[in-house]
Protein backbone atom coordinates (compact mmCIF):
# COMPACT_ATOMS: atom_id res chain seq x y z
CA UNK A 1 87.49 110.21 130.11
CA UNK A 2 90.06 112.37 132.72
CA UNK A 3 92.81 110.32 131.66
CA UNK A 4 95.33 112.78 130.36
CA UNK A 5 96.37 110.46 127.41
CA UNK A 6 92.98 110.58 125.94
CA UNK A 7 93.32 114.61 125.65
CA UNK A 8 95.73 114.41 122.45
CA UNK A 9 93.55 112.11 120.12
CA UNK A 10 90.49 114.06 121.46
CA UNK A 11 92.00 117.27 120.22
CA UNK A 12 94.04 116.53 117.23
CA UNK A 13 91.53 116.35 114.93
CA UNK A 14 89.97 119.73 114.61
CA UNK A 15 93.61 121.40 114.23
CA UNK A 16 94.42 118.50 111.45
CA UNK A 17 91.09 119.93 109.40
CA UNK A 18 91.58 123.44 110.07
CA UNK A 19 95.18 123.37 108.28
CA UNK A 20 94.03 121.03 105.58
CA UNK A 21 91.36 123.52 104.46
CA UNK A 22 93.31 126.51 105.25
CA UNK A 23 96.06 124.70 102.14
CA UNK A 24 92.87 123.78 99.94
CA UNK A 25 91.36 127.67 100.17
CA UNK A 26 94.94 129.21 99.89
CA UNK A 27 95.80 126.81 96.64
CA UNK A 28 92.61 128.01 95.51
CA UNK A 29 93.38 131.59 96.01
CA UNK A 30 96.45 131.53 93.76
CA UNK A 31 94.70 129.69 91.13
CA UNK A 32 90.93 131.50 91.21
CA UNK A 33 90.03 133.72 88.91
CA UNK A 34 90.72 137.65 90.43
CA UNK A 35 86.92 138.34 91.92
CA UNK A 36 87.37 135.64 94.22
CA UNK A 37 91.00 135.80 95.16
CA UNK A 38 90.66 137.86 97.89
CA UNK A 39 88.23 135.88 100.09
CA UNK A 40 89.69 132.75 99.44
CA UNK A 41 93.02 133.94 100.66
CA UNK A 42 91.46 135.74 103.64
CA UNK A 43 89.71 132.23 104.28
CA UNK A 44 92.32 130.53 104.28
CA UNK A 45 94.48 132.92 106.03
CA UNK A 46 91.60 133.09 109.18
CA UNK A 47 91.77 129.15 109.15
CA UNK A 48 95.48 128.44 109.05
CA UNK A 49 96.15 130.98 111.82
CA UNK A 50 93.77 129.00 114.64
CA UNK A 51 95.25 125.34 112.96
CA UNK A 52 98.49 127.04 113.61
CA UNK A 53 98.20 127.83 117.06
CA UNK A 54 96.16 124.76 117.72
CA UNK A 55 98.93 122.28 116.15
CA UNK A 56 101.15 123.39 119.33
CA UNK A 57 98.47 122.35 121.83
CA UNK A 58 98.45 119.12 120.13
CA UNK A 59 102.09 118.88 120.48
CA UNK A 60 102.06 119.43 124.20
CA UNK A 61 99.13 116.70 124.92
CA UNK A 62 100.88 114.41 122.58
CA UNK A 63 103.99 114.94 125.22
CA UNK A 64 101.88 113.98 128.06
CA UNK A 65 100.18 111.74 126.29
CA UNK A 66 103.81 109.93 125.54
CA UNK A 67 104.57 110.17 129.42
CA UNK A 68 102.07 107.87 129.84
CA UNK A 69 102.07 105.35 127.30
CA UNK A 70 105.88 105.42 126.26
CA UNK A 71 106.05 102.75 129.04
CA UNK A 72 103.44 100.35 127.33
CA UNK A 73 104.50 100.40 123.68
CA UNK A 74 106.45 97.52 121.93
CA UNK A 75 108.32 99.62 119.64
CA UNK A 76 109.15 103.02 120.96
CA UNK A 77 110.98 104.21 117.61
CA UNK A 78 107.55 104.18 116.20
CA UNK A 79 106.72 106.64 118.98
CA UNK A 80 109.64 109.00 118.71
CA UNK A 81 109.43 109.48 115.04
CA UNK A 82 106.03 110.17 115.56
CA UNK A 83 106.58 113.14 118.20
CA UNK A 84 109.42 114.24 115.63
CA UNK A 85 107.27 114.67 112.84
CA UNK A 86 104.83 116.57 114.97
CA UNK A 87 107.08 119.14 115.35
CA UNK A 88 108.06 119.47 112.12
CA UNK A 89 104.66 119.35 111.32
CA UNK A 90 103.95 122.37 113.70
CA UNK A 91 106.86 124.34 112.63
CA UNK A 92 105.95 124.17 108.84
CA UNK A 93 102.80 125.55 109.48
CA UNK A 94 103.66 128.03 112.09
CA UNK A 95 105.74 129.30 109.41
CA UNK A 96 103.07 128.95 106.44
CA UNK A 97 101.32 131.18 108.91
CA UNK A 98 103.91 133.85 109.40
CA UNK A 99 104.51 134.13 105.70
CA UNK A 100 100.84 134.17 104.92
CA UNK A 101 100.94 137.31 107.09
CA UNK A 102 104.26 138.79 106.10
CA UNK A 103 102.48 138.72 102.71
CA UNK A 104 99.52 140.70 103.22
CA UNK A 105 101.68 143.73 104.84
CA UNK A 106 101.53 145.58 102.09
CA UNK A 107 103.87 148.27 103.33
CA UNK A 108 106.66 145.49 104.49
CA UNK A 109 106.32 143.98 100.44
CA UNK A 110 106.34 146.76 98.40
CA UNK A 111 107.94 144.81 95.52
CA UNK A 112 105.06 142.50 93.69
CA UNK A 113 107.81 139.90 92.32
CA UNK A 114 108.80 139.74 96.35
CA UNK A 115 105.46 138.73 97.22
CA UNK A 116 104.52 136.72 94.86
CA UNK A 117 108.21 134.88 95.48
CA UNK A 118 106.62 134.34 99.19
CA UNK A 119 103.48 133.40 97.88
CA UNK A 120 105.19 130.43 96.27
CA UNK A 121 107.39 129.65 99.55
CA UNK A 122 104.52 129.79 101.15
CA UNK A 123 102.03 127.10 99.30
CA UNK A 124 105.21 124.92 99.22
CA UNK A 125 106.00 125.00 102.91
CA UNK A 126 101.73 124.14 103.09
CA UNK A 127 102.18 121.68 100.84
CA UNK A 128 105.15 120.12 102.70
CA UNK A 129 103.51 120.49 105.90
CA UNK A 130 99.90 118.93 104.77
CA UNK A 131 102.41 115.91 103.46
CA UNK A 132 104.02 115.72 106.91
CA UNK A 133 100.78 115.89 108.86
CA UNK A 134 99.83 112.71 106.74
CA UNK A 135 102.67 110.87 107.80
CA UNK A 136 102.59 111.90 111.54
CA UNK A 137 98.87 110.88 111.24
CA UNK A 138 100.10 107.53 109.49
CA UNK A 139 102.32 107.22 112.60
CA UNK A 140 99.91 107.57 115.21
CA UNK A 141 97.64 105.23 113.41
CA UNK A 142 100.43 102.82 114.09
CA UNK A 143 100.94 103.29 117.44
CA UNK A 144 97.27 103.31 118.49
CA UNK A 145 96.29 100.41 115.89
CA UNK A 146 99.16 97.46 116.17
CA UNK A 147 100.85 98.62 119.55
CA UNK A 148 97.23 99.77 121.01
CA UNK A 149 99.24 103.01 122.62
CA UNK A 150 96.49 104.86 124.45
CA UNK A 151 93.66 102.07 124.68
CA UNK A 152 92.36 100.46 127.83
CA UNK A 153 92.56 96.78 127.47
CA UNK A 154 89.45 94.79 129.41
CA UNK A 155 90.11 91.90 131.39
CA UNK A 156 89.94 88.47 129.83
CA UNK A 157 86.00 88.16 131.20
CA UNK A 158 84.70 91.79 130.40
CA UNK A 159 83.46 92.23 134.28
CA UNK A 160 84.37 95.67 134.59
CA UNK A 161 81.66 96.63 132.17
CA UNK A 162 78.94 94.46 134.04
């Protein structure tokens, strides 16, 4: 359970469905009708923030998770596109995050067009992050599934669980 590799798949889940409803309630702020606007796009503003700050902690374990079991993998490629997606990942939400706020300063946007110019940046950058969090999750599906990255392997008879 203390083994420092097992902190990154125990973690990365809760980030992965914060951000995924923080896109759904901010898609459905731009396209709901105008009573409701306002608390789906505070929703989803309240949920991508945490994912976003949350998606850097899973970073870091995935590091030390990769100091670990980089030595034990077949194909390492498989590994390093994996932590390279991650980031990406991270950084496309990071910055859904900092538009998301940069849009609701209403004395920084003054200009509707502006904002609603961000507001499209912004559910594309979402959009391209959700897609990227798929493949990085696609990735490390890979590594845990066919190269078993991560995953104690019992002896041949099974005694250590006697």
């Amino acid at each position: 359970m203390w083994r420092t590799e097992l902190w990154h798949p125990l973690s990365v889940h809760f980030p992965i469905a914060l951000l995924i409803f923080a896109t759904l309630f901010l898609i459905a702020a731009r396209a709901a009708p105008f009573r409701w606007k306002e608390q789906f796009s505070t929703t989803g503003l309240f949920i991508l923030i945490p994912g976003a700050l949350l998606i850097w902690w899973v970073v870091y374990s995935g590091t030390l998770a990769d100091n670990i079991v980089g030595r034990y993998v077949c194909n390492p490629l498989v590994l390093e596109d994996h932590e390279r997606f991650a980031y990406i990942t991270a950084f496309l939400f990071s910055g859904a995050a900092l538009l998301e706020i940069t849009i609701r300063i209403k004395s920084l946007l003054r200009h509707e067009k502006f904002r609603r110019y961000l507001s499209i940046v912004s559910l594309v950058v979402l959009l391209a992050g959700s897609a990227s969090m798929g493949y990085v999750g696609h990735l490390g599906a890979k590594l845990v599934y066919q190269q078993a990255a991560g995953v104690h392997q019992p002896s041949e008879d099974c005694a250590e669980f006697e």
